[in-house]
N, C-alpha and C. Protein backbone atom coordinates (compact mmCIF):
# COMPACT_ATOMS: atom_id res chain seq x y z
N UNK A 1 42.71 26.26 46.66
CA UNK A 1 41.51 26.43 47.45
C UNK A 1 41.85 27.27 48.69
N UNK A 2 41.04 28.18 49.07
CA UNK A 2 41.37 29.21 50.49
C UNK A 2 41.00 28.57 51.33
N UNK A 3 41.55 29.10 52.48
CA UNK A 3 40.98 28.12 53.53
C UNK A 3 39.63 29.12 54.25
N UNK A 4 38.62 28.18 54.91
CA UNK A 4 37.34 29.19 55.13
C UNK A 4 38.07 30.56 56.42
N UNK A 5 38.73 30.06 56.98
CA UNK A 5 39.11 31.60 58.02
C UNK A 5 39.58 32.92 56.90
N UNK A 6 39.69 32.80 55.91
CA UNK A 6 40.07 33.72 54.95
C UNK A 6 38.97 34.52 54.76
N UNK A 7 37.92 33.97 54.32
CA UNK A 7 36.47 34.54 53.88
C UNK A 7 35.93 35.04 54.95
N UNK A 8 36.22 34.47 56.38
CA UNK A 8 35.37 35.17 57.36
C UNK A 8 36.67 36.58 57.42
N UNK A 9 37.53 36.56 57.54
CA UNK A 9 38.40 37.25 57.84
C UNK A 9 38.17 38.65 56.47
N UNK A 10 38.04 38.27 55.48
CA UNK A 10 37.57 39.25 54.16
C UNK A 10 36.07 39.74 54.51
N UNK A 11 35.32 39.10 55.08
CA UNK A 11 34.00 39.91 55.96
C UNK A 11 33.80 40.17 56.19
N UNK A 12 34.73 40.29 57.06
CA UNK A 12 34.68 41.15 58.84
C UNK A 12 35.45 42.50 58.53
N UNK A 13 36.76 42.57 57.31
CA UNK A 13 37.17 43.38 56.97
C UNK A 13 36.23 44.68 56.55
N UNK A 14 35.74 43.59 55.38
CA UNK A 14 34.45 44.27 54.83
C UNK A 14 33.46 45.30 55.15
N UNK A 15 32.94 44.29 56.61
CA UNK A 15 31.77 44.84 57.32
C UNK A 15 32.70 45.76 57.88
N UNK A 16 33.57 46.30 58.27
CA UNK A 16 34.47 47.28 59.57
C UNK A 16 34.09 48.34 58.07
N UNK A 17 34.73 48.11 57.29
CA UNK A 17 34.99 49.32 56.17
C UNK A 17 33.65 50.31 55.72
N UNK A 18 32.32 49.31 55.71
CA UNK A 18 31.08 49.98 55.76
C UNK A 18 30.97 50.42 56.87
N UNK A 19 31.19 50.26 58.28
CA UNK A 19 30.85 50.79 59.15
C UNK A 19 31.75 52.11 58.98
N UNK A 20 33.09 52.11 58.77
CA UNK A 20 33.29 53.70 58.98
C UNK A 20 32.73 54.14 58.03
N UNK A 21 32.34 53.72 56.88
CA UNK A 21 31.27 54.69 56.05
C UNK A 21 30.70 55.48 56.50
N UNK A 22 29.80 54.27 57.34
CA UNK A 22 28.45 55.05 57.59
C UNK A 22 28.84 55.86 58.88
N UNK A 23 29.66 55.59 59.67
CA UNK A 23 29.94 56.86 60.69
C UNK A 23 30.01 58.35 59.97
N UNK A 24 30.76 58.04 58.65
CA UNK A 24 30.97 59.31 57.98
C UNK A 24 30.12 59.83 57.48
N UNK A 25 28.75 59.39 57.16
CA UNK A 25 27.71 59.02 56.39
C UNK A 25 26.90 60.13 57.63
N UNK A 26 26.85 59.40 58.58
CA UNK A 26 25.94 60.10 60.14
C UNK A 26 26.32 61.65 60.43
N UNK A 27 27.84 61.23 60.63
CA UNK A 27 28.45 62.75 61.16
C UNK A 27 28.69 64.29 60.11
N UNK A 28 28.75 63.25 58.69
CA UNK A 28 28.03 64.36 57.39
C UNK A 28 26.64 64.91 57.84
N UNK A 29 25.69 64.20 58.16
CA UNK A 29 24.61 64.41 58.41
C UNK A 29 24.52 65.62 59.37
N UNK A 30 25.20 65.32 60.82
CA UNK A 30 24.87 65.79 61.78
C UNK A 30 25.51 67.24 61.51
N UNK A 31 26.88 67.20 61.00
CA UNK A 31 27.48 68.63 60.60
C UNK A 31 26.27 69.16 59.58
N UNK A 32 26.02 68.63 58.57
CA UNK A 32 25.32 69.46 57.56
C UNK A 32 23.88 69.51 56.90
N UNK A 33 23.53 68.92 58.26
CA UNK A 33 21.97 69.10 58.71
C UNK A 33 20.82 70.04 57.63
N UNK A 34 21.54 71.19 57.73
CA UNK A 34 20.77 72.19 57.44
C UNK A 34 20.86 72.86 55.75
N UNK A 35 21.89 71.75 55.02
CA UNK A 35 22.29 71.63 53.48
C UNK A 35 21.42 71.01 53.04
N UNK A 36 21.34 71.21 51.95
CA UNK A 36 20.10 70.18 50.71
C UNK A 36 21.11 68.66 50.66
N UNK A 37 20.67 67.81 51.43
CA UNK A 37 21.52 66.54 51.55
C UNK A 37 20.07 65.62 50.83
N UNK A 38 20.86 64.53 50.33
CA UNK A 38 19.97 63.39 49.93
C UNK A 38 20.57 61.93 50.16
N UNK A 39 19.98 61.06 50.07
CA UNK A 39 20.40 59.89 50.16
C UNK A 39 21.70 59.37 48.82
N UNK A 40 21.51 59.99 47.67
CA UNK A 40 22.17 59.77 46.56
C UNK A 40 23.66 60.59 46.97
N UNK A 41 23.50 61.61 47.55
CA UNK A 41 24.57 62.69 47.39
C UNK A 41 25.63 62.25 48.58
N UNK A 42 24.53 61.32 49.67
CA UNK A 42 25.70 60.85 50.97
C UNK A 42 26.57 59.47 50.25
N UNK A 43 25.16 58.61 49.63
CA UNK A 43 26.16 57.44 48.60
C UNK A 43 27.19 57.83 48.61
N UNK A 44 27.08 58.83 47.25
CA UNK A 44 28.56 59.27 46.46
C UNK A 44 29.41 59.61 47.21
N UNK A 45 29.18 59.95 48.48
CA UNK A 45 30.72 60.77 49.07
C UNK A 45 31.33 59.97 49.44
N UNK A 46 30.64 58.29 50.18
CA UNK A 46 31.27 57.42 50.74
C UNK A 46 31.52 56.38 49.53
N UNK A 47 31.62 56.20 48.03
CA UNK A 47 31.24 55.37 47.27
C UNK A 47 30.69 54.46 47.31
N UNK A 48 29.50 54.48 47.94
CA UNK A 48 28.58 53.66 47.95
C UNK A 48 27.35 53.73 46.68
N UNK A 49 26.20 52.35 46.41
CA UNK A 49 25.07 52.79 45.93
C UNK A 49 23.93 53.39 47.22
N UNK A 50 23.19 54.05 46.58
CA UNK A 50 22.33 54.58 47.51
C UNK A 50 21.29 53.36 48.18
N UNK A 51 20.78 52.76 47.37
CA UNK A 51 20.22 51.09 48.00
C UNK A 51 21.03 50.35 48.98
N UNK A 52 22.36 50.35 49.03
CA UNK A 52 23.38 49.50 49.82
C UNK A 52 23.28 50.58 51.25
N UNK A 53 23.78 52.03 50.81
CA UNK A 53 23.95 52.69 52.04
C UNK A 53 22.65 52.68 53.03
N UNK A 54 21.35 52.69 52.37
CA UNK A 54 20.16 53.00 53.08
C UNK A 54 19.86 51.96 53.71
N UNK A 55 20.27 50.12 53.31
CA UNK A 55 20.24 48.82 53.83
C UNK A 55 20.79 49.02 55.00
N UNK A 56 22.00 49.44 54.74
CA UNK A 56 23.61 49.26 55.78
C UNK A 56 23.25 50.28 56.81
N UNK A 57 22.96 51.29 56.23
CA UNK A 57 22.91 52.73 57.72
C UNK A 57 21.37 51.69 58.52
N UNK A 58 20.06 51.51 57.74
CA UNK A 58 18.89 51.34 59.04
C UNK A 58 19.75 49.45 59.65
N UNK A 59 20.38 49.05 59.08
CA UNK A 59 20.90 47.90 59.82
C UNK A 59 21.66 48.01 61.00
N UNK A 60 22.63 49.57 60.87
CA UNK A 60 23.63 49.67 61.77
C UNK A 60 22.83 50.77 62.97
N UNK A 61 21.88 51.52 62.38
CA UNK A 61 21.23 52.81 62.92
C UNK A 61 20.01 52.99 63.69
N UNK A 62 18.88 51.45 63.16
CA UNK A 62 17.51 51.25 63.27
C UNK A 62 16.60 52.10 62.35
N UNK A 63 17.14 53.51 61.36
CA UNK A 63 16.36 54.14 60.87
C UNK A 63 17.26 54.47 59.45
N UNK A 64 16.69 55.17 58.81
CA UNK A 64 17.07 54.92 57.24
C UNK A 64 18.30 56.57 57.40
N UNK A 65 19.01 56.87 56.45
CA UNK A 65 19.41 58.14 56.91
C UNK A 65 18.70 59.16 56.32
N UNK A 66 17.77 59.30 56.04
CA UNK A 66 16.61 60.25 55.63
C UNK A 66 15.65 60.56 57.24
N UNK A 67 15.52 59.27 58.05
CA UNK A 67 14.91 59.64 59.10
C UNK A 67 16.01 60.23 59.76
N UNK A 68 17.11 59.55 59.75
CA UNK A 68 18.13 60.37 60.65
C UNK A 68 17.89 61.93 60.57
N UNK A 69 18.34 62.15 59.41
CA UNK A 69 18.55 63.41 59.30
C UNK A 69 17.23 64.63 59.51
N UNK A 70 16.53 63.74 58.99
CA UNK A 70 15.27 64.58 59.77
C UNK A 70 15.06 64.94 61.54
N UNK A 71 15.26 63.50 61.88
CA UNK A 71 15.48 63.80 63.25
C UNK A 71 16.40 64.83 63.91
N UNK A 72 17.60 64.74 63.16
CA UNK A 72 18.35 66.03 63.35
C UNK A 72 17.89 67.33 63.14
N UNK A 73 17.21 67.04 62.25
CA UNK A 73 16.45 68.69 61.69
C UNK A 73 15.59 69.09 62.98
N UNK A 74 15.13 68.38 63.34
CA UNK A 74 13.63 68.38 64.17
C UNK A 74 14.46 68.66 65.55
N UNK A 75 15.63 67.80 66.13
CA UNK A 75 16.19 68.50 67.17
C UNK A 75 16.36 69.61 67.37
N UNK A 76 16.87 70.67 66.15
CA UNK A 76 17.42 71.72 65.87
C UNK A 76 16.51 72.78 65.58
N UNK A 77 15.20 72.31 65.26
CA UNK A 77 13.83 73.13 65.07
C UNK A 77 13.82 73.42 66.71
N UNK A 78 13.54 72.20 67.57
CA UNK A 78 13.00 72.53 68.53
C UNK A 78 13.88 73.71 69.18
N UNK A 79 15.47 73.45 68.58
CA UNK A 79 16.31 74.60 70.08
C UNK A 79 15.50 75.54 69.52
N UNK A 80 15.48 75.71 68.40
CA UNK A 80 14.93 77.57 67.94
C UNK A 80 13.69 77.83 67.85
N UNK A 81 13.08 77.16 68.03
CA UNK A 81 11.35 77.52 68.67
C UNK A 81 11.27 77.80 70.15
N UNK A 82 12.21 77.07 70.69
CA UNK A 82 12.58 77.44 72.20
C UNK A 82 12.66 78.95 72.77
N UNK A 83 13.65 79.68 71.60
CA UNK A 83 14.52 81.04 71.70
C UNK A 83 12.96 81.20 71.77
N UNK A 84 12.33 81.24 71.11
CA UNK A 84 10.74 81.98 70.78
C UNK A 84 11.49 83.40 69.55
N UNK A 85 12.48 83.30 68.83
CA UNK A 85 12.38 84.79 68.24
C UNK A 85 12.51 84.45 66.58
N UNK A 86 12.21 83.26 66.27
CA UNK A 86 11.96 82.97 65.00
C UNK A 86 10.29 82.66 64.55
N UNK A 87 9.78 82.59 63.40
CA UNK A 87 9.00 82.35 63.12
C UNK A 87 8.88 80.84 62.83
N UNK A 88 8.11 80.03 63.16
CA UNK A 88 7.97 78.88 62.86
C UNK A 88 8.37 78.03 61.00
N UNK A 89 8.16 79.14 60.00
CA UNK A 89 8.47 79.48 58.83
C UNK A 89 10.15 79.67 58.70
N UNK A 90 10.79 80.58 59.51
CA UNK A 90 11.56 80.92 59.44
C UNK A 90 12.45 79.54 60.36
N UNK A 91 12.13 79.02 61.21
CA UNK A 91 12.86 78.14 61.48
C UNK A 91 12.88 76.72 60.35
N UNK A 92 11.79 76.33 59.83
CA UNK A 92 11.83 75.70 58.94
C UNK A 92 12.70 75.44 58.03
N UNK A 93 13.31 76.79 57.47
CA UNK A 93 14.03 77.32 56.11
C UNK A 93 15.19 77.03 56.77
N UNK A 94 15.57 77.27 58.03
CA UNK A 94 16.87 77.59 58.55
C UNK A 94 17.60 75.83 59.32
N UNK A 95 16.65 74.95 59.28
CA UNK A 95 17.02 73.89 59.36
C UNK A 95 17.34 73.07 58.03
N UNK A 96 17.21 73.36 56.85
CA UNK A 96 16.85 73.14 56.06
C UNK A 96 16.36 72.59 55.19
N UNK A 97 14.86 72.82 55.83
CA UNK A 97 13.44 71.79 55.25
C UNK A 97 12.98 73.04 54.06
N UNK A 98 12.84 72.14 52.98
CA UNK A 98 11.92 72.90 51.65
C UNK A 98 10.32 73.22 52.08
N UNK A 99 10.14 72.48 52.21
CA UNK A 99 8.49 72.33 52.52
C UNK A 99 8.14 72.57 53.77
N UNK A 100 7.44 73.65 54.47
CA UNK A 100 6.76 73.77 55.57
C UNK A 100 5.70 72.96 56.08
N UNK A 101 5.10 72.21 54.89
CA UNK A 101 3.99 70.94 54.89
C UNK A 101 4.32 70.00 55.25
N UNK A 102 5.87 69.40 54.71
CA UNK A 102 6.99 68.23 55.70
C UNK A 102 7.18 68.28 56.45
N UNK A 103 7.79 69.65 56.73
CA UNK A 103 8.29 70.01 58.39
C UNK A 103 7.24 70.21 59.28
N UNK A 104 6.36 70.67 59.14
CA UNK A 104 5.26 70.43 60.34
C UNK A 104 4.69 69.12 60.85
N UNK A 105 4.88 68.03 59.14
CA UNK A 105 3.90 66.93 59.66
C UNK A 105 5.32 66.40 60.36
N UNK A 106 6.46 66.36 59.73
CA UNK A 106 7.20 65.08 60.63
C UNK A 106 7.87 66.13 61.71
N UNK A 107 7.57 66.94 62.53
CA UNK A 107 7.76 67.62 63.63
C UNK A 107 6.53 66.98 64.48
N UNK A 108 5.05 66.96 64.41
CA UNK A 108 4.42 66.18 64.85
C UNK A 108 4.47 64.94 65.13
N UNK A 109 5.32 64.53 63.71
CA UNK A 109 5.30 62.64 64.28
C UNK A 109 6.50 62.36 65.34
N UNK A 110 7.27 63.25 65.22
CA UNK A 110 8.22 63.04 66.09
C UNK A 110 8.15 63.98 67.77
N UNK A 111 7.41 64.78 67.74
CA UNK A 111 7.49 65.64 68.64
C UNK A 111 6.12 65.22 69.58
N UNK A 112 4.73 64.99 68.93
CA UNK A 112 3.73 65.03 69.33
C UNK A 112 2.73 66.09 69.35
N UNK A 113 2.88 66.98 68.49
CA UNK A 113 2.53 67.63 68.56
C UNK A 113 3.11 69.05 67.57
N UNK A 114 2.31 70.22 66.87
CA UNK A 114 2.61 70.78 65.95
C UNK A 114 3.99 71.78 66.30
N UNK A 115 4.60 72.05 65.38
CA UNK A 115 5.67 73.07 66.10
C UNK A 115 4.95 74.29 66.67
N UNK A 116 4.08 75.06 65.76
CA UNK A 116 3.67 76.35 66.75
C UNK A 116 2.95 76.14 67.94
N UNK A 117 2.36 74.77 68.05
CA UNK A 117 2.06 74.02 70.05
C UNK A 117 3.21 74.35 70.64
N UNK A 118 4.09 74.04 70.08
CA UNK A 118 5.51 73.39 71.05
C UNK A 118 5.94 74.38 71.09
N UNK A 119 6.36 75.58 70.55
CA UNK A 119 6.74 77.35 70.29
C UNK A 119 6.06 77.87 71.63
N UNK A 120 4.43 77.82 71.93
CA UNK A 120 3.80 78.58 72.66
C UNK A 120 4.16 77.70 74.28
N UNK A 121 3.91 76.10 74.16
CA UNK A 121 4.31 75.42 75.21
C UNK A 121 5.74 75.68 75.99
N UNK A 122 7.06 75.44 75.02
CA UNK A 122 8.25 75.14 75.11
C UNK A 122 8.61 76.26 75.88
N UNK A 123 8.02 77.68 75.70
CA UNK A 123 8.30 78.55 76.56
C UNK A 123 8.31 78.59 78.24
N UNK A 124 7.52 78.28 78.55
CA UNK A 124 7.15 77.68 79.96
C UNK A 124 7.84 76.71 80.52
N UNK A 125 8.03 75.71 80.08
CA UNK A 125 8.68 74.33 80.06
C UNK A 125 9.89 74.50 80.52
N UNK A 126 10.75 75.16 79.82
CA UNK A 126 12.11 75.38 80.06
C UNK A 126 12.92 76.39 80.17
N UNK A 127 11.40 77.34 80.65
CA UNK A 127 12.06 78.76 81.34
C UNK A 127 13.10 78.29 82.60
N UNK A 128 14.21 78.90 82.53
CA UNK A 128 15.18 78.45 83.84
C UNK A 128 16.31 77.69 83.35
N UNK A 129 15.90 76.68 82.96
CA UNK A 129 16.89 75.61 82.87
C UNK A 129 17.84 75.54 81.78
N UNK A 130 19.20 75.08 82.16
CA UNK A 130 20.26 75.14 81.06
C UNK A 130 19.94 74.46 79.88
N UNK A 131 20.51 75.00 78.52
CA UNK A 131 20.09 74.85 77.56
C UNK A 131 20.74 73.41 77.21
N UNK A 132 21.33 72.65 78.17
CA UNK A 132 21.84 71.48 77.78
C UNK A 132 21.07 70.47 78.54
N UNK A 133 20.56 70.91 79.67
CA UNK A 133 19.34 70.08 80.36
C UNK A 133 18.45 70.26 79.27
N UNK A 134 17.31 71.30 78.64
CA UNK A 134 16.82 71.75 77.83
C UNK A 134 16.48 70.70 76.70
N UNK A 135 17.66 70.62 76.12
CA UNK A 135 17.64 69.79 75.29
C UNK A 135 17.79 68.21 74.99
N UNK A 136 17.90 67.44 76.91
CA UNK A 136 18.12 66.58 76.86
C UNK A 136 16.38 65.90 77.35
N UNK A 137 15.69 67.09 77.95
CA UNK A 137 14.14 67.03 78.18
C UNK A 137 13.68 67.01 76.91
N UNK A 138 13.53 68.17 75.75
CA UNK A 138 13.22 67.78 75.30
C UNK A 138 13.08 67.38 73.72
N UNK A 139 14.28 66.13 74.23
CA UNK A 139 14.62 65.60 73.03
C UNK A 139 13.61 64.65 72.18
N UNK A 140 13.54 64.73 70.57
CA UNK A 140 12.21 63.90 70.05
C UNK A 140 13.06 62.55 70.10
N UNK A 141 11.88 61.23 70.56
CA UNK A 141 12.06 60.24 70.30
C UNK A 141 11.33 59.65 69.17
N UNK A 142 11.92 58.94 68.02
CA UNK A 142 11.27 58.03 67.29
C UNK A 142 10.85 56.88 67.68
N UNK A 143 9.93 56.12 67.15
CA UNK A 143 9.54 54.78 67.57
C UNK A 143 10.63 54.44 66.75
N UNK A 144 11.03 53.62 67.52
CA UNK A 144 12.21 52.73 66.68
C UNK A 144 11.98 50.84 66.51
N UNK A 145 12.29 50.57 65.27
CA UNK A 145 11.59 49.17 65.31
C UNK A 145 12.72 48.55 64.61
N UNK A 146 13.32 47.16 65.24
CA UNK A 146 14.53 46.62 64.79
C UNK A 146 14.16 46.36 63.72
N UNK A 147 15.09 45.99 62.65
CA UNK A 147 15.19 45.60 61.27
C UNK A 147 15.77 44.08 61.50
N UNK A 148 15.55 43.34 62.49
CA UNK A 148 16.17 42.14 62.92
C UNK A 148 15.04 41.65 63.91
N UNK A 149 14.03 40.77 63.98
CA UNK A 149 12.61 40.85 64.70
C UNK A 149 13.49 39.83 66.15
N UNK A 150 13.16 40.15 67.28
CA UNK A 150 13.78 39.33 68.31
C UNK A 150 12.99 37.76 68.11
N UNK A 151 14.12 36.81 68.85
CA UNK A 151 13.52 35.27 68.98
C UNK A 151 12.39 35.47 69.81
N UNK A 152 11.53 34.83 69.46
CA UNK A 152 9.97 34.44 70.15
C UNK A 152 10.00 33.44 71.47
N UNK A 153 10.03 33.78 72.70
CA UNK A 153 10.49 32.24 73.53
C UNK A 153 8.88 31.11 72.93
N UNK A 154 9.42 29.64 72.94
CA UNK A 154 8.15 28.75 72.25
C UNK A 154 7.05 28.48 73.19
């Protein structure tokens, strides 16, 4: 018979080993943003199933890595709508969203508004300022909603 500090100790192992997964899982993301990435294709790199990784990343992350990575996309839309010398089309492709019908709506849900608003706005906004202030103004926030509901006081 094991003794129970074994099992917590095989858990905790456990849980550490998914977590660098999913670091690797994120920072795949963040490097290769702009690749045809999917939830199946990040699985496989970390040997994971794609159901386990998508549990484990919004447990460790608050969002699934499909929103992640969108969000990344959508950061990266905004620097280059900023420049003003792409086409809203052309930035699309170059983040690499298939669909201009996706990328506009979840640029709205995340931004507030359509990218060619934010193209004609963004100009004004952050005429002047360093492109690292720039981007810390205006960065998209998601609503983020725990996957763990807080205690209720009674």
């Amino acid at each position: 018979m094991c003794h129970p500090a074994w099992g917590r100790a095989l858990t905790a192992a456990v849980r550490l080993k998914d977590l660098a997964r999913l670091r690797r899982v994120r920072d795949r993301i963040d490097r290769e943003y702009a690749q045809p990435l999917n939830v199946e294709a990040l699985a496989r790199g970390v040997h994971m199933s794609a159901g386990h990784l998508s549990r484990q990343f919004r447990l460790a992350y608050g969002e699934s890595p499909y929103a992640y990575l969108m969000t990344r996309r959508i950061e990266r839309a905004m620097a280059l709508l900023r420049r003003g010398d792409l086409s809203v089309t052309e930035v699309c492709f170059a983040v690499g969203c298939s669909s201009l019908g996706t990328f506009s709506t979840r640029f709205t849900e995340l931004v507030g508004m359509p990218p060619s608003d934010y193209q004609r706005r963004a100009a004004g906004v952050v005429a002047g300022l360093p492109s690292c202030v720039a981007k810390q103004v205006t960065r998209p926030v998601r609503s983020r909603v725990s996957a763990v509901a807080e205690p209720q006081p009674a």
